[in-house]
C-alpha atoms as a PDB file:
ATOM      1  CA  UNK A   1      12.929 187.988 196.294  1.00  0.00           C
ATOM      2  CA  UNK A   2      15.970 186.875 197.740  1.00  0.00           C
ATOM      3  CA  UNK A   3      19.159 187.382 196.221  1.00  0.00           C
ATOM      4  CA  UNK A   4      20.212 183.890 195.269  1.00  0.00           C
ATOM      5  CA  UNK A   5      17.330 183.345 192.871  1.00  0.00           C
ATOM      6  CA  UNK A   6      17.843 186.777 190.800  1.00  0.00           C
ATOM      7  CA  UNK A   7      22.047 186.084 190.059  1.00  0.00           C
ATOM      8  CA  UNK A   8      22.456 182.760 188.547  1.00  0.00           C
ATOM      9  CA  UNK A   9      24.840 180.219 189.716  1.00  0.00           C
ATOM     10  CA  UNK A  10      27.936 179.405 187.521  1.00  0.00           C
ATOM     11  CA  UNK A  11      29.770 176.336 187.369  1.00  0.00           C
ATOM     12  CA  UNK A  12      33.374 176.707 188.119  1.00  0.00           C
ATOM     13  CA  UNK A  13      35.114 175.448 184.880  1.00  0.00           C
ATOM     14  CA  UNK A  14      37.882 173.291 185.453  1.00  0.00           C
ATOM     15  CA  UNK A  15      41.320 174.168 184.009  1.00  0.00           C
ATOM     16  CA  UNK A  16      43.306 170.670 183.802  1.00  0.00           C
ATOM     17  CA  UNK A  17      42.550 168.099 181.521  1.00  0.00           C
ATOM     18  CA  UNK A  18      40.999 165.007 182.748  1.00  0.00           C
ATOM     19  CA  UNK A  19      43.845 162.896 182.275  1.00  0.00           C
ATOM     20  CA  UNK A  20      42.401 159.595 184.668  1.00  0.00           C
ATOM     21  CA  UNK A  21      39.370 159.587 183.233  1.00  0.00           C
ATOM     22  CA  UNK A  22      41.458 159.693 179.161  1.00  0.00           C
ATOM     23  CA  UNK A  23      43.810 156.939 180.661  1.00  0.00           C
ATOM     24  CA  UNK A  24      40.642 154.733 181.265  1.00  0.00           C
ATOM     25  CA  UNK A  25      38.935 155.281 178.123  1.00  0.00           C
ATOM     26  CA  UNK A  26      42.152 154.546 176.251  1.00  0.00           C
ATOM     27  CA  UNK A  27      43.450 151.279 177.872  1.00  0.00           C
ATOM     28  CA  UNK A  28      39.330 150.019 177.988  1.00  0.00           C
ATOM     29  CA  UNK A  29      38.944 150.457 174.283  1.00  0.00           C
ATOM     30  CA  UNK A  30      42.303 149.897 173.119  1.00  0.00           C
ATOM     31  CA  UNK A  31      44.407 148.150 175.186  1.00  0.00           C
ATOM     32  CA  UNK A  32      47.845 147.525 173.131  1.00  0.00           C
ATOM     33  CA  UNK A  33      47.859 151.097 172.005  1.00  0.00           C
ATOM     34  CA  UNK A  34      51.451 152.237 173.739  1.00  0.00           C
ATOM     35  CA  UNK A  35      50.762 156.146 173.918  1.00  0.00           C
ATOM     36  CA  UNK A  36      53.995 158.194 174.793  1.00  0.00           C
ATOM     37  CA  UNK A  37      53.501 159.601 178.826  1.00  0.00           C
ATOM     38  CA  UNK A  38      51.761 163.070 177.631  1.00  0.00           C
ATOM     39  CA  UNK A  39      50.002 161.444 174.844  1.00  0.00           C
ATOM     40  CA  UNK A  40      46.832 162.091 176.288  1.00  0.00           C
ATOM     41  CA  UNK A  41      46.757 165.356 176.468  1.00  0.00           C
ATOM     42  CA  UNK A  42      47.334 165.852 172.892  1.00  0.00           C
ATOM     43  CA  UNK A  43      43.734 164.122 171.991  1.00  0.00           C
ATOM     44  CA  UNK A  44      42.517 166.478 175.145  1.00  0.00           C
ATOM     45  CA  UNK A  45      43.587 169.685 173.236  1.00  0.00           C
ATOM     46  CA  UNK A  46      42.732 168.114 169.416  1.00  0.00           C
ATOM     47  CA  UNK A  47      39.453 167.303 170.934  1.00  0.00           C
ATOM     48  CA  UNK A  48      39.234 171.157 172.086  1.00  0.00           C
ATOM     49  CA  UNK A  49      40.220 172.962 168.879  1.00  0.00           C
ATOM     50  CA  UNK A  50      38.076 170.632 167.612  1.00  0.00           C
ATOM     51  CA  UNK A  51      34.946 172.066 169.652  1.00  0.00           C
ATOM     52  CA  UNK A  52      36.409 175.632 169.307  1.00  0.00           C
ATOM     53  CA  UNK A  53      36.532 175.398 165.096  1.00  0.00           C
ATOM     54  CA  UNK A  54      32.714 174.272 165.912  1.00  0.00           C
ATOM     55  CA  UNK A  55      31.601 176.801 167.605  1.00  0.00           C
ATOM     56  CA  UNK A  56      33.082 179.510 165.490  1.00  0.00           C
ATOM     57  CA  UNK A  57      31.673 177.658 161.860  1.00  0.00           C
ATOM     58  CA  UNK A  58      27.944 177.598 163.805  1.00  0.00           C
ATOM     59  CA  UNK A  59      28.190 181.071 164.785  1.00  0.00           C
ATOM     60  CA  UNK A  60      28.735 182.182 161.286  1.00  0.00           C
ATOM     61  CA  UNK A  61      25.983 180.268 159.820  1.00  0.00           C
ATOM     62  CA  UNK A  62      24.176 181.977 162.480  1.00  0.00           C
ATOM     63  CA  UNK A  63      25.371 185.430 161.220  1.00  0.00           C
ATOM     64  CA  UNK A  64      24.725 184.488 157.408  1.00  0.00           C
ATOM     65  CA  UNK A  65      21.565 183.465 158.269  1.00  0.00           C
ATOM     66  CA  UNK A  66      20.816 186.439 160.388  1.00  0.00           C
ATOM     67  CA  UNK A  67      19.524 184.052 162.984  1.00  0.00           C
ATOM     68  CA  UNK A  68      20.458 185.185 166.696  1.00  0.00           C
ATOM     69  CA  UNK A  69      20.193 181.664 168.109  1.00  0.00           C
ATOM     70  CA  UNK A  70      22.560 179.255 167.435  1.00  0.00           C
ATOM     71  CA  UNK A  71      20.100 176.267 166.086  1.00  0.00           C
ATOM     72  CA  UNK A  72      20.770 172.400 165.706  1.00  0.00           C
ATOM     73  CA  UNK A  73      20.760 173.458 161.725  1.00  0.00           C
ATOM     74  CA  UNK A  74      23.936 175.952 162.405  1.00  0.00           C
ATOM     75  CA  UNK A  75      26.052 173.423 164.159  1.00  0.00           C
ATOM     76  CA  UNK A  76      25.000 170.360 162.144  1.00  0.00           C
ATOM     77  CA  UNK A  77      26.423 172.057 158.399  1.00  0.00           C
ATOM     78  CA  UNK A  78      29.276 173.386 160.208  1.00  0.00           C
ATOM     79  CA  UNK A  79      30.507 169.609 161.272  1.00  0.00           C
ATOM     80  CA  UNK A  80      29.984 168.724 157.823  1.00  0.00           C
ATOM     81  CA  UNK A  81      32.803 171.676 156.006  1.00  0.00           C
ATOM     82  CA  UNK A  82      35.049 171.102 159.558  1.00  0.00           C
ATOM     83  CA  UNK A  83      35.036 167.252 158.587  1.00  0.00           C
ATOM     84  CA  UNK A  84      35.801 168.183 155.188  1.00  0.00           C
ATOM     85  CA  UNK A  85      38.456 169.854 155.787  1.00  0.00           C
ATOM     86  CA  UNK A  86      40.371 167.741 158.522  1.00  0.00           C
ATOM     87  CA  UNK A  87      39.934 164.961 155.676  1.00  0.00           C
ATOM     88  CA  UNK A  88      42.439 166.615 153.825  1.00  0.00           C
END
């Protein structure tokens, strides 16, 4: 066998935000929202805790239901108490 088919190939995560691409979305879908110049980059790292909170809440279900695998089930009750709670 040769070597590149027995050590998988990882993507190289990126490590800025994708501020273009947040500019667009923002001015297509809402174009007289006035956003301060880092603005951006606030709903970049919301939208990251965000996924973070998720992943922790669906790897507890997980836990308490001694599963191994994270399952559609896990992630799916854990949106519903994170929504919840960011409700206030």
């Amino acid at each position: 066998m040769a070597l590149s088919t027995t050590v998988s190939q990882r993507k190289q995560i990126k490590r800025k935000a994708p501020r273009g691409f947040l500019k667009r979305v923002f001015k297509q879908r809402k174009p007289h929202l006035r956003l301060e110049s880092r603005g951006d980059l606030l709903v970049h790292l919301n939208c990251l805790l965000f996924v973070h909170r998720l992943a922790e809440e669906s790897r507890a279900n997980a836990c308490e239901n001694k599963c191994g695998v994270i399952n559609k089930d896990h992630v799916v009750a854990a949106a519903k108490v994170i929504l919840k709670k960011s409700r206030g």
